[in-house]
Protein backbone atom coordinates (compact mmCIF):
# COMPACT_ATOMS: atom_id res chain seq x y z
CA UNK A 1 111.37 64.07 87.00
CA UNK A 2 112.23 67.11 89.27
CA UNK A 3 111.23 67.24 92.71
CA UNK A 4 110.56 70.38 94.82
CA UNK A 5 110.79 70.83 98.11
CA UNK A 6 108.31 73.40 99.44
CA UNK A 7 108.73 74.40 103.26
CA UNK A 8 105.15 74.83 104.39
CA UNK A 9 105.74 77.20 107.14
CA UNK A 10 107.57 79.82 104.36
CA UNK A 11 103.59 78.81 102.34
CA UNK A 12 101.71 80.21 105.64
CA UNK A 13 103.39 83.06 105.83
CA UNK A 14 103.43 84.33 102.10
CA UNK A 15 99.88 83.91 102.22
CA UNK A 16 99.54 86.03 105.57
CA UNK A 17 101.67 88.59 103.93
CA UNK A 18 99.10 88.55 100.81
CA UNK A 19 96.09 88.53 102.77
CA UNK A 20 97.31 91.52 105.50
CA UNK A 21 98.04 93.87 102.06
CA UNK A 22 94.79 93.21 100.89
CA UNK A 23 93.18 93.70 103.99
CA UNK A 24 94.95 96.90 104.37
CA UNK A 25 94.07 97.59 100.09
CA UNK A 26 90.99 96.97 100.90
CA UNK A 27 90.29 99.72 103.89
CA UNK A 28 92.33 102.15 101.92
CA UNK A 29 89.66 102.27 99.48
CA UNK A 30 87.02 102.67 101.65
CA UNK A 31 88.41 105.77 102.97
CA UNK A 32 88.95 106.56 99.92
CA UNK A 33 85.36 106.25 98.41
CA UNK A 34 83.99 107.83 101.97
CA UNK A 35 85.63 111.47 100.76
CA UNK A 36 84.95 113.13 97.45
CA UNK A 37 87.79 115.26 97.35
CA UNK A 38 90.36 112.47 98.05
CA UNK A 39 92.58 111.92 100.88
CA UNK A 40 96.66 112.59 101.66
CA UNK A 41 98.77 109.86 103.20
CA UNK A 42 98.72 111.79 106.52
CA UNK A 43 94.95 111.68 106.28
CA UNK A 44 94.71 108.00 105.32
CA UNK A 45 96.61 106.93 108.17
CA UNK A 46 94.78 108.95 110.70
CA UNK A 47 91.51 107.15 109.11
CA UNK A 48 92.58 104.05 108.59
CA UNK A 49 94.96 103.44 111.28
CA UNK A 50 97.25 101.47 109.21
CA UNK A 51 101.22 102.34 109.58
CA UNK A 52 102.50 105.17 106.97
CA UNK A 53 104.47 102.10 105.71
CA UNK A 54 101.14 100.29 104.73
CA UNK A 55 99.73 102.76 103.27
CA UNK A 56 101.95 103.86 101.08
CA UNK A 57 102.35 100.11 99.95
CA UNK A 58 98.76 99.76 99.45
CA UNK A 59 98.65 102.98 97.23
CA UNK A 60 101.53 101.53 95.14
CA UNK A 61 99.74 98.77 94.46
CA UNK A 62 96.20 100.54 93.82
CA UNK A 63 98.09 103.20 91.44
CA UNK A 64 99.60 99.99 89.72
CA UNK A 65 96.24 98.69 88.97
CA UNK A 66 94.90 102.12 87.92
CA UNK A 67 92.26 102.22 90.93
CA UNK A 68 93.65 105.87 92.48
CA UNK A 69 94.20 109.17 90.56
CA UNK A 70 96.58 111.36 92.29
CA UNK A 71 96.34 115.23 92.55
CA UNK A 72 99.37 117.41 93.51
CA UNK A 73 98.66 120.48 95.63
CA UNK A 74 101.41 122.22 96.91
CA UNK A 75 103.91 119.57 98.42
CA UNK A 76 101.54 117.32 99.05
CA UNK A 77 99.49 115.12 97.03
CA UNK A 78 95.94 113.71 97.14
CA UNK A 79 94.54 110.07 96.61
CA UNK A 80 91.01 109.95 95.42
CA UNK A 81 89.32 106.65 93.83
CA UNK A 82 89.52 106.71 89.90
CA UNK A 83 86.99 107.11 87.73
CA UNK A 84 85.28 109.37 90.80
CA UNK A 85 83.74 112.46 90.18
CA UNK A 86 84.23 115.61 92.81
C-alpha cells in the first residue's frame, strides 16, 4: 500500500488559483461577446480591469479550447468570441 501525504494548505491554494483564472476566463468573455468586432489586449484590460498578465493567460487558455478567433491588423491583433459573426 502507498501512502500520500497531501498538505492541505498547498489544496486551498491550487484551487484559489483555479477558481481566480476562471473568474478572470469568465469576464474575458463577456467583454468579449459585448463587442462585435472583437477586442485587443489593451482594450480588454481597460474593460475588464484585470492585469495585462491575466489577460493574456485567460486568452491562452480560451484560444486552447478554441473559444476566441484572433484577427491581425497591423501590429496588433484582435480577440473576438468564435463562432461570432461581425
Amino acid at each position: 500500500m502507498v501512502y500520500i501525504r497531501i498538505n492541505v494548505n498547498n489544496v486551498f491554494f491550487a484551487l484559489n488559483l483555479i477558481e481566480g483564472m476562471m473568474k478572470a476566463v469568465d469576464k474575458i468573455l463577456k467583454c468579449l461577446e459585448n463587442n462585435k468586432y472583437g477586442l485587443t489586449i489593451t482594450n480588454l484590460v481597460d474593460d475588464s480591469g484585470l492585469s495585462r498578465s491575466a489577460i493574456r493567460t485567460g486568452l491562452a487558455r480560451l484560444e486552447g479550447a478554441q473559444q476566441v478567433k484572433i484577427r491581425c491588423v497591423g501590429m496588433a491583433k484582435v480577440y473576438s468570441v468564435a463562432g461570432k459573426k461581425k
